[in-house]
N, C-alpha and C. Protein backbone atom coordinates (compact mmCIF):
# COMPACT_ATOMS: atom_id res chain seq x y z
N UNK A 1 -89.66 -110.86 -6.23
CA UNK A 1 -89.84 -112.22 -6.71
C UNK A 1 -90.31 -112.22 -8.16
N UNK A 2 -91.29 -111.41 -8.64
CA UNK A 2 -91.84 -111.18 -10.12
C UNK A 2 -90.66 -110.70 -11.02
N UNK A 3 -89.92 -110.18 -10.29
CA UNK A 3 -88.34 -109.62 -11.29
C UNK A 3 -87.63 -110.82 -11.80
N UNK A 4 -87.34 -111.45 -10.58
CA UNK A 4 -86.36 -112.16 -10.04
C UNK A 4 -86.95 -113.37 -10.85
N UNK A 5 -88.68 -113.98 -11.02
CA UNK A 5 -88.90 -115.17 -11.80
C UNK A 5 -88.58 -114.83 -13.38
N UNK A 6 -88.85 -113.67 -13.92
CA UNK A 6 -88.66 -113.21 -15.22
C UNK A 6 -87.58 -113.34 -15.74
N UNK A 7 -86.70 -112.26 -15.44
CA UNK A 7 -85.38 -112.95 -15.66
C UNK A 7 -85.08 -114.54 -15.66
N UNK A 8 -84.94 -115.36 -14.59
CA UNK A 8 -84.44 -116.43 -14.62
C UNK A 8 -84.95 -117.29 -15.33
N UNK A 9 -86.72 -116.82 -15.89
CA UNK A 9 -86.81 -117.79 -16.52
C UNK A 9 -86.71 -117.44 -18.10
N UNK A 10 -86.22 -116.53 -18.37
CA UNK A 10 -86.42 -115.88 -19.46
C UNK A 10 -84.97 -115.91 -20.22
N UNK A 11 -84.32 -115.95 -18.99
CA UNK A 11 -83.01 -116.93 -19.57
C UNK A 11 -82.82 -118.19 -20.12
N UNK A 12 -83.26 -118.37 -18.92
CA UNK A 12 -83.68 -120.35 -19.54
C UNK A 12 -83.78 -120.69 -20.77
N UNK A 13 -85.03 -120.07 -21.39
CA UNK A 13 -85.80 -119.71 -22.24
C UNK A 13 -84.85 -119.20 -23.54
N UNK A 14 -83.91 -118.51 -23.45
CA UNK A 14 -83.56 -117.68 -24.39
C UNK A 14 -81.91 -119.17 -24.83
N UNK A 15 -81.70 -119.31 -23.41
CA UNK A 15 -80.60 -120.62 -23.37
C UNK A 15 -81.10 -121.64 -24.53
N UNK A 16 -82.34 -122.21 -23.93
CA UNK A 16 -82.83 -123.24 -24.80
C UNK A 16 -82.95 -122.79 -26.21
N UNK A 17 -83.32 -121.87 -26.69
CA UNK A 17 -83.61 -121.37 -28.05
C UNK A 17 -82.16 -121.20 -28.75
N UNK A 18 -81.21 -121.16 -28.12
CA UNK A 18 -79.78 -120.54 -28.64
C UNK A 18 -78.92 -122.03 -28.50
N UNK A 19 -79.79 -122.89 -27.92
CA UNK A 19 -78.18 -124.14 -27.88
C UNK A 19 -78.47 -124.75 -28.95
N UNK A 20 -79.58 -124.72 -30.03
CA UNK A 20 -78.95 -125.93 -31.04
C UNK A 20 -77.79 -125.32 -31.88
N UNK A 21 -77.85 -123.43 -31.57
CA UNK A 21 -77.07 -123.02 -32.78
C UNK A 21 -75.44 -123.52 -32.28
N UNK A 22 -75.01 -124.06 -31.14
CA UNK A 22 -73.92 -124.09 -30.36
C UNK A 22 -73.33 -125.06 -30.47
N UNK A 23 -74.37 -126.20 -31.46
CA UNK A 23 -73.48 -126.98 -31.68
C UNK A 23 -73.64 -127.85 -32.80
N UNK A 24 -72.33 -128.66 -33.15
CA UNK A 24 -72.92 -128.71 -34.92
C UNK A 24 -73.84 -129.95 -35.10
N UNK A 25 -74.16 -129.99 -36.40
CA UNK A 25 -75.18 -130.85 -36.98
C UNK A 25 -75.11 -132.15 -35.88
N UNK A 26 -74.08 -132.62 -36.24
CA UNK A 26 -73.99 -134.11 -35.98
C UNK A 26 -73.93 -134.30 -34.55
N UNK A 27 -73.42 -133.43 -33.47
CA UNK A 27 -73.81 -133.31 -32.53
C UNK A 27 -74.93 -132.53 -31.28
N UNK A 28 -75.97 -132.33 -32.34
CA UNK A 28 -76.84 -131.09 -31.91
C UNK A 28 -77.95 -132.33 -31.02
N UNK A 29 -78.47 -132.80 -30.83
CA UNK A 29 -79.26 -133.73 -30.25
C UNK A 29 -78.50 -134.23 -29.03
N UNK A 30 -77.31 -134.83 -28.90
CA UNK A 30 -76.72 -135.53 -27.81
C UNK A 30 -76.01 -133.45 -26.62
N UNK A 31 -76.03 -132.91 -27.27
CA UNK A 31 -75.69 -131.20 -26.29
C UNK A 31 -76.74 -130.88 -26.21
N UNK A 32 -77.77 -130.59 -26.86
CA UNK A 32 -78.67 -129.95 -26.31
C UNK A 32 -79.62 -131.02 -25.49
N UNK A 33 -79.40 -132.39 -25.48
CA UNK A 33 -79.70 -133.33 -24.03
C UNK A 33 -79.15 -132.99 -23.20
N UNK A 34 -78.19 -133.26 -22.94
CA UNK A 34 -76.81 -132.93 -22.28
C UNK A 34 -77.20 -131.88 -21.24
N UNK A 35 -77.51 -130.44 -22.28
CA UNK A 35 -77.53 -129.56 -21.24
C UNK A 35 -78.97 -129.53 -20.75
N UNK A 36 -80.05 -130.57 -20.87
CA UNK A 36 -81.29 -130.72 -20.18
C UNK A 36 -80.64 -131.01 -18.93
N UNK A 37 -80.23 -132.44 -19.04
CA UNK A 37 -79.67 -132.98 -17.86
C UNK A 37 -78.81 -132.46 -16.88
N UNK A 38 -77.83 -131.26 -17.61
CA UNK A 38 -77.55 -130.67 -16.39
C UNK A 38 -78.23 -129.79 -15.55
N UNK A 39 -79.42 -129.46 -16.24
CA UNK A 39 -80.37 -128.61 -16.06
C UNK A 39 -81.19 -129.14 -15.01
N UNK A 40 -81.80 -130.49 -15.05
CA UNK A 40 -82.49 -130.74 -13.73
C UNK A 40 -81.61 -131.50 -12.85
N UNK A 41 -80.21 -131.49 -13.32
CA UNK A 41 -79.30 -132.04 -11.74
C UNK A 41 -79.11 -130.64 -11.00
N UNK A 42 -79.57 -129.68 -11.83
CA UNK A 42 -79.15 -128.09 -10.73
C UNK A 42 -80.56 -127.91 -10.58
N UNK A 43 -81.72 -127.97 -10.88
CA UNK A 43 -82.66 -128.12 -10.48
C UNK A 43 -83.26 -128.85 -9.12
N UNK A 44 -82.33 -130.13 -8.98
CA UNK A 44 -82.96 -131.14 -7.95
C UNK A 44 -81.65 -130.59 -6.68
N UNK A 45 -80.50 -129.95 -7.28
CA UNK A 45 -79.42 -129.51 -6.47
C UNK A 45 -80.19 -128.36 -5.36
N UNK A 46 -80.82 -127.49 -6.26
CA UNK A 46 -80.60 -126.22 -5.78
C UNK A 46 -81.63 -126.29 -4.35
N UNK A 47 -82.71 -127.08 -4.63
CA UNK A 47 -83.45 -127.49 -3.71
C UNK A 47 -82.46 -127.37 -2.12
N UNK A 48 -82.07 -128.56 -2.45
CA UNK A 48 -80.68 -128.89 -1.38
C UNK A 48 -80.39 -127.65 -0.68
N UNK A 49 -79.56 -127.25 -1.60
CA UNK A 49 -78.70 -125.71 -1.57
C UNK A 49 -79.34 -125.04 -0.87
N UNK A 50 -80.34 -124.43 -1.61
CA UNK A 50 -81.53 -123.36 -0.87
C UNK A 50 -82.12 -123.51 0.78
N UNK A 51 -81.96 -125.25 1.00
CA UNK A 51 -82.07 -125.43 2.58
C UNK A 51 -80.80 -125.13 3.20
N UNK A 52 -79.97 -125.76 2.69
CA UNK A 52 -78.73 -125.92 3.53
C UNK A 52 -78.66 -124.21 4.06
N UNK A 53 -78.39 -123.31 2.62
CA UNK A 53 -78.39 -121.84 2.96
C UNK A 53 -79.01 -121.03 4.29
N UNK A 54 -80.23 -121.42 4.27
CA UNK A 54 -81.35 -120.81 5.20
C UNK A 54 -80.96 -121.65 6.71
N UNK A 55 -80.18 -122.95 6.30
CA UNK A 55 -79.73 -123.53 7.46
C UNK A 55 -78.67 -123.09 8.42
N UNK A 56 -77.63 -122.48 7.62
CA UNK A 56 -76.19 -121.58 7.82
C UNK A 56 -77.03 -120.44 8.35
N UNK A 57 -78.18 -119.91 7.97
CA UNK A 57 -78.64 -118.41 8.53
C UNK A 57 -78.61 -117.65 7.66
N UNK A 58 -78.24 -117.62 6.20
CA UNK A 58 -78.06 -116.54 5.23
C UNK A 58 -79.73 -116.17 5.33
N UNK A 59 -79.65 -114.67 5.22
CA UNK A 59 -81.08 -114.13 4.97
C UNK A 59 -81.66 -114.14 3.79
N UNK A 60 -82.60 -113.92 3.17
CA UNK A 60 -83.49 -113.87 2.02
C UNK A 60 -82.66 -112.80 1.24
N UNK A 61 -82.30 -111.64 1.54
CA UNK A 61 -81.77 -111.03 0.72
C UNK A 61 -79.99 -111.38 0.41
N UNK A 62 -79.78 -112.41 1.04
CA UNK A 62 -78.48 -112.84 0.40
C UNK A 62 -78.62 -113.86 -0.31
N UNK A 63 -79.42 -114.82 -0.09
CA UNK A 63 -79.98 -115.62 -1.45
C UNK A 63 -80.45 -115.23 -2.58
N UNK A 64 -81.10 -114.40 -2.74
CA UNK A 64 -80.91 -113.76 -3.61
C UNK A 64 -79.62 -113.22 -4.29
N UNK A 65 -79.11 -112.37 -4.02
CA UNK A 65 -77.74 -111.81 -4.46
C UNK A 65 -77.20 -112.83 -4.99
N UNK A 66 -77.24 -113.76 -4.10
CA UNK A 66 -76.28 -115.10 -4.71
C UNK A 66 -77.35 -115.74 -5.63
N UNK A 67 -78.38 -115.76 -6.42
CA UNK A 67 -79.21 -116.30 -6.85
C UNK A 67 -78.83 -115.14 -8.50
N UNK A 68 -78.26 -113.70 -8.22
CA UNK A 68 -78.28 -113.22 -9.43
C UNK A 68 -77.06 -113.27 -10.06
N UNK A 69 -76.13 -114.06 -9.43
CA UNK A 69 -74.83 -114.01 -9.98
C UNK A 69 -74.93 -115.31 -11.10
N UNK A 70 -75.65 -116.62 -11.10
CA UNK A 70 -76.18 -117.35 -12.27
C UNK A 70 -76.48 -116.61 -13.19
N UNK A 71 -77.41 -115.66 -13.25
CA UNK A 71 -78.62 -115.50 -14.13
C UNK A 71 -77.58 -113.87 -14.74
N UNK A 72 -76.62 -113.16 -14.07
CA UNK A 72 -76.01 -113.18 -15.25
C UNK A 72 -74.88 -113.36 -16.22
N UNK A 73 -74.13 -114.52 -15.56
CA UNK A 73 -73.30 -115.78 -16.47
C UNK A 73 -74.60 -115.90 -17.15
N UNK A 74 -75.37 -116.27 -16.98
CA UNK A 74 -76.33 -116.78 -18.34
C UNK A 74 -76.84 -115.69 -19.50
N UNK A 75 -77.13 -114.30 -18.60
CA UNK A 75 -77.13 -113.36 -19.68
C UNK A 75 -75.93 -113.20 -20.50
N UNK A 76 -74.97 -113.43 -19.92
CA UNK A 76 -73.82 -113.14 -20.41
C UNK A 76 -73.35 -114.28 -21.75
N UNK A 77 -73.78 -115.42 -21.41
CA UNK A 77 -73.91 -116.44 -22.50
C UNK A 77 -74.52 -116.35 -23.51
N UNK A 78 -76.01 -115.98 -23.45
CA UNK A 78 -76.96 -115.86 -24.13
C UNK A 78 -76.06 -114.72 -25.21
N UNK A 79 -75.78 -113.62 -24.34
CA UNK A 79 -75.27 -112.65 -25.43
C UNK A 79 -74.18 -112.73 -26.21
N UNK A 80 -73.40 -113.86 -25.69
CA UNK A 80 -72.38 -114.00 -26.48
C UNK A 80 -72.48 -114.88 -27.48
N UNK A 81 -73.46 -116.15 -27.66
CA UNK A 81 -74.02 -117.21 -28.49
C UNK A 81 -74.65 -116.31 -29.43
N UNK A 82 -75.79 -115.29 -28.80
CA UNK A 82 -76.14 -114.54 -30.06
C UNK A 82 -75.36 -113.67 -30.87
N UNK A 83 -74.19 -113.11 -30.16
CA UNK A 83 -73.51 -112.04 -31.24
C UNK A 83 -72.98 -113.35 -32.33
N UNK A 84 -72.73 -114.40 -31.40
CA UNK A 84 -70.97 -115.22 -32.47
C UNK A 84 -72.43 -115.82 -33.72
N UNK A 85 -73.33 -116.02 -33.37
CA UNK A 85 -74.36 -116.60 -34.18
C UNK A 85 -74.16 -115.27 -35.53
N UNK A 86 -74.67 -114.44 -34.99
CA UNK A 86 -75.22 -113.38 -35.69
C UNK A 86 -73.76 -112.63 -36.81
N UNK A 87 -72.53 -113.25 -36.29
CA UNK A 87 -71.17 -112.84 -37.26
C UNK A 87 -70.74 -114.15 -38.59
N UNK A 88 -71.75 -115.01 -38.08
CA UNK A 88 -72.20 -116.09 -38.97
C UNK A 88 -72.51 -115.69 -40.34
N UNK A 89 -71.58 -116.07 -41.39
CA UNK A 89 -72.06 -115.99 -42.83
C UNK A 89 -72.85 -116.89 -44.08
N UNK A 90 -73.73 -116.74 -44.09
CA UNK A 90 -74.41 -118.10 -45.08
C UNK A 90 -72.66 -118.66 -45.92
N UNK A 91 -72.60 -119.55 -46.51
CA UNK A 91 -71.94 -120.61 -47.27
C UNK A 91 -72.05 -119.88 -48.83
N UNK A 92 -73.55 -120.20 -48.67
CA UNK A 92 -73.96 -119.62 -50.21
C UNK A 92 -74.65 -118.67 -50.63
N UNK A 93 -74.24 -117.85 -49.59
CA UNK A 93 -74.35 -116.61 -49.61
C UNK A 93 -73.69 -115.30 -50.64
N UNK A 94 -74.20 -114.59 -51.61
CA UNK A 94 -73.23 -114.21 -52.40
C UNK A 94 -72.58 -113.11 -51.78
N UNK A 95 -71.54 -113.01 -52.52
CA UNK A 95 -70.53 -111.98 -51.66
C UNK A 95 -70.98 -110.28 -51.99
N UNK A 96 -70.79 -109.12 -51.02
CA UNK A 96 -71.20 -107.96 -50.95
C UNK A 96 -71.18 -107.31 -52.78
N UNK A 97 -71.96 -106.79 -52.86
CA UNK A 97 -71.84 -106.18 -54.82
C UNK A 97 -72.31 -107.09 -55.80
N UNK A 98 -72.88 -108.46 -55.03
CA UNK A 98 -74.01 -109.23 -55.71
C UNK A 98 -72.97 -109.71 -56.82
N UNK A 99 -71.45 -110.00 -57.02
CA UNK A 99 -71.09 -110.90 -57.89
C UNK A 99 -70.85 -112.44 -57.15
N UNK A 100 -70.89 -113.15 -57.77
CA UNK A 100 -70.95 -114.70 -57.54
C UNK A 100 -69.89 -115.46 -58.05
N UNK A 101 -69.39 -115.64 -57.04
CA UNK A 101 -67.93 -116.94 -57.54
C UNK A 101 -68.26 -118.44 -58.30
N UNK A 102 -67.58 -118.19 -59.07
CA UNK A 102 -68.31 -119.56 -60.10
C UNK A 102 -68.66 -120.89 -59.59
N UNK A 103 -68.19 -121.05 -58.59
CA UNK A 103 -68.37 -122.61 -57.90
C UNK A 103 -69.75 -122.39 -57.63
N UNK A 104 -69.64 -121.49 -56.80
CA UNK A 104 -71.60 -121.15 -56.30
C UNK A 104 -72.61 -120.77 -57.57
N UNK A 105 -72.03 -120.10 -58.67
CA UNK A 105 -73.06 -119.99 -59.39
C UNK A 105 -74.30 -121.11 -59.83
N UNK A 106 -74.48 -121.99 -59.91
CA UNK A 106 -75.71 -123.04 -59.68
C UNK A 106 -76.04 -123.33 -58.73
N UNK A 107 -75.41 -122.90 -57.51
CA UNK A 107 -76.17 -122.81 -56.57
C UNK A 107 -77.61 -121.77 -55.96
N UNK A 108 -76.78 -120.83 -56.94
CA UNK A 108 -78.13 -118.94 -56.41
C UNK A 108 -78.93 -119.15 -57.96
């Protein structure tokens, strides 16, 4: 269970920190709501879920299993938001060998 809360919430965690980069300016406030809200409709879902499961008879260790197949689609997100972030080039950024294209020069 101490594994199992870390991870999941540490995803969460890493989710929230990575969605404003996911989306642009003008829409960064209405997505990163967005994905609150889907966040506590699977929140108030899973509740549900988690009975119904134990209702069918699945054991503790298959809820689980099925509990780590989320968490890593989400690692898997997380890592992919951070690489595409991280291949991200400043604008005005000068180009490799420190010469500067004249448009940008009043800018640096």
């Amino acid at each position: 269970m101490l594994v199992l809360g870390f991870f999941f919430h540490g995803s969460m965690a890493g989710l929230q920190a990575l969605a404003p980069q996911s989306f642009p300016t003008s829409a960064r406030a209405t997505g990163v709501s967005s994905m609150h809200a889907v966040g506590r409709v699977g929140a108030i879902v899973s509740g549900i879920l988690g009975g119904a499961l134990i209702g069918w008879g699945w054991d503790f260790s298959q809820i689980f299993f099925a509990l780590a197949i989320p968490m890593l689609i989400c690692a898997a997100a997380i890592a992919v938001i951070g690489l595409r972030s991280s291949w991200k080039v400043s604008p005005t950024a000068p180009p490799a060998g420190g010469q500067v294209h004249p448009v940008n020069r009043l800018a640096t």
